[in-house]
Protein backbone atom coordinates (compact mmCIF):
# COMPACT_ATOMS: atom_id res chain seq x y z
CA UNK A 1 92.54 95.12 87.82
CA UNK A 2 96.13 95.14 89.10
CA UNK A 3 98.08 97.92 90.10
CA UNK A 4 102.12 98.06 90.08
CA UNK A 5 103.66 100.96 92.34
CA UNK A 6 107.53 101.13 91.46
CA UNK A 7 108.83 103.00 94.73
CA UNK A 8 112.11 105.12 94.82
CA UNK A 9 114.54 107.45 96.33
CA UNK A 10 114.13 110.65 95.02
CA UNK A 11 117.39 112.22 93.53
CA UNK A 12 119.54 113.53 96.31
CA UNK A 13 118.62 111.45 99.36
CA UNK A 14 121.65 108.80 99.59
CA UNK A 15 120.96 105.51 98.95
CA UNK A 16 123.28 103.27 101.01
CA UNK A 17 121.91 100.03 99.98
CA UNK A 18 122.45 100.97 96.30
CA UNK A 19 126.27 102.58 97.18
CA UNK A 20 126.97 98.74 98.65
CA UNK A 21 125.53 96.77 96.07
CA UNK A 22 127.21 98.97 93.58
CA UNK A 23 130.54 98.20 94.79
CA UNK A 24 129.99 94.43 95.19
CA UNK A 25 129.35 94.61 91.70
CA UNK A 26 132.45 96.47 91.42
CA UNK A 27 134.34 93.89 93.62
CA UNK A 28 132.53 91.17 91.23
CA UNK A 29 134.40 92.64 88.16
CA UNK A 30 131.42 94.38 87.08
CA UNK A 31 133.35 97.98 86.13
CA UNK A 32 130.44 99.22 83.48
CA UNK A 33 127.76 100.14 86.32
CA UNK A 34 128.08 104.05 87.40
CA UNK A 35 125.28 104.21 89.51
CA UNK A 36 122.15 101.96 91.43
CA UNK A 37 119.22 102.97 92.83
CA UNK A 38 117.05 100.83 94.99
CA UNK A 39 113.24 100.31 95.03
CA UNK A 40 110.84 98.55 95.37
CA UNK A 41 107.74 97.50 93.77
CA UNK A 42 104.24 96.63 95.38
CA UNK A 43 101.91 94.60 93.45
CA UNK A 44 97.65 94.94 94.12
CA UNK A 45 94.91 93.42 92.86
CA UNK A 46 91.99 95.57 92.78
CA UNK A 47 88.34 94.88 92.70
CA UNK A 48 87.52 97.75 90.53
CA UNK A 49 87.07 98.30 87.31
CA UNK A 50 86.78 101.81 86.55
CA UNK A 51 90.80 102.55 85.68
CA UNK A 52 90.04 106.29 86.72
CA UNK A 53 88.43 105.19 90.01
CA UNK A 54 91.49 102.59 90.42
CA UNK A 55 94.27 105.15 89.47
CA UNK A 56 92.49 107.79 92.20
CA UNK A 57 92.73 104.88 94.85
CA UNK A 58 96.03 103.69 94.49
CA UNK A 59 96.98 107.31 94.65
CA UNK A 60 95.53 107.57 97.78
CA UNK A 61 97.06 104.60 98.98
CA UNK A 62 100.70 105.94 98.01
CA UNK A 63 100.46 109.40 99.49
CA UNK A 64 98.87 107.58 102.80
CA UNK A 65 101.26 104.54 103.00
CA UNK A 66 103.44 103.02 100.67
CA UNK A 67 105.55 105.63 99.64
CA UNK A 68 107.18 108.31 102.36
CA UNK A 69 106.72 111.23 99.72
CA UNK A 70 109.26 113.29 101.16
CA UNK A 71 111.94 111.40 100.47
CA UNK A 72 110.86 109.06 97.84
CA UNK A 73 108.66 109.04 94.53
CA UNK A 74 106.53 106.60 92.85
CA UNK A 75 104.95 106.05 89.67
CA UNK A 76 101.58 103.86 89.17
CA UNK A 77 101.25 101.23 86.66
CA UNK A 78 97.68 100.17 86.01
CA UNK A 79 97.26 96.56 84.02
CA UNK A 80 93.73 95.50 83.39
């Protein structure tokens, strides 16, 4: 099974990195973009099976490591 974990900024907390690459848009011509947020997304293959069993690990995994949950959110994607 694979898991997808789309990692972001929560609402609030400034995003720099999204502020500059908005404005090189800007710069670019690009005038119909208000606002970017930047993320990320980690990809894992899993050996189980069990989608519940998966879900509850990857879970884990977020609140442990790959996502600072006091300043960012994330949101699981589970592909079998």
């Amino acid at each position: 099974m694979k898991a997808k974990v789309h990692v972001t900024l929560k609402r609030g907390v400034l995003d720099p990195q999204g502020k500059a690459i908005a404005h090189a848009l800007q710069t670019l011509g690009f005038a119909g973009v208000e606002d970017i947020r930047v993320g990320k997304v980690i990809e894992l293959q899993l050996t189980s099976a069990d989608e519940t069993a998966a879900r509850a690990e990857v879970e884990a995994m977020c609140t442990k490591l790959l996502a600072n949950t006091v300043i960012e959110d994330y949101a699981i994607e589970l592909v079998a």
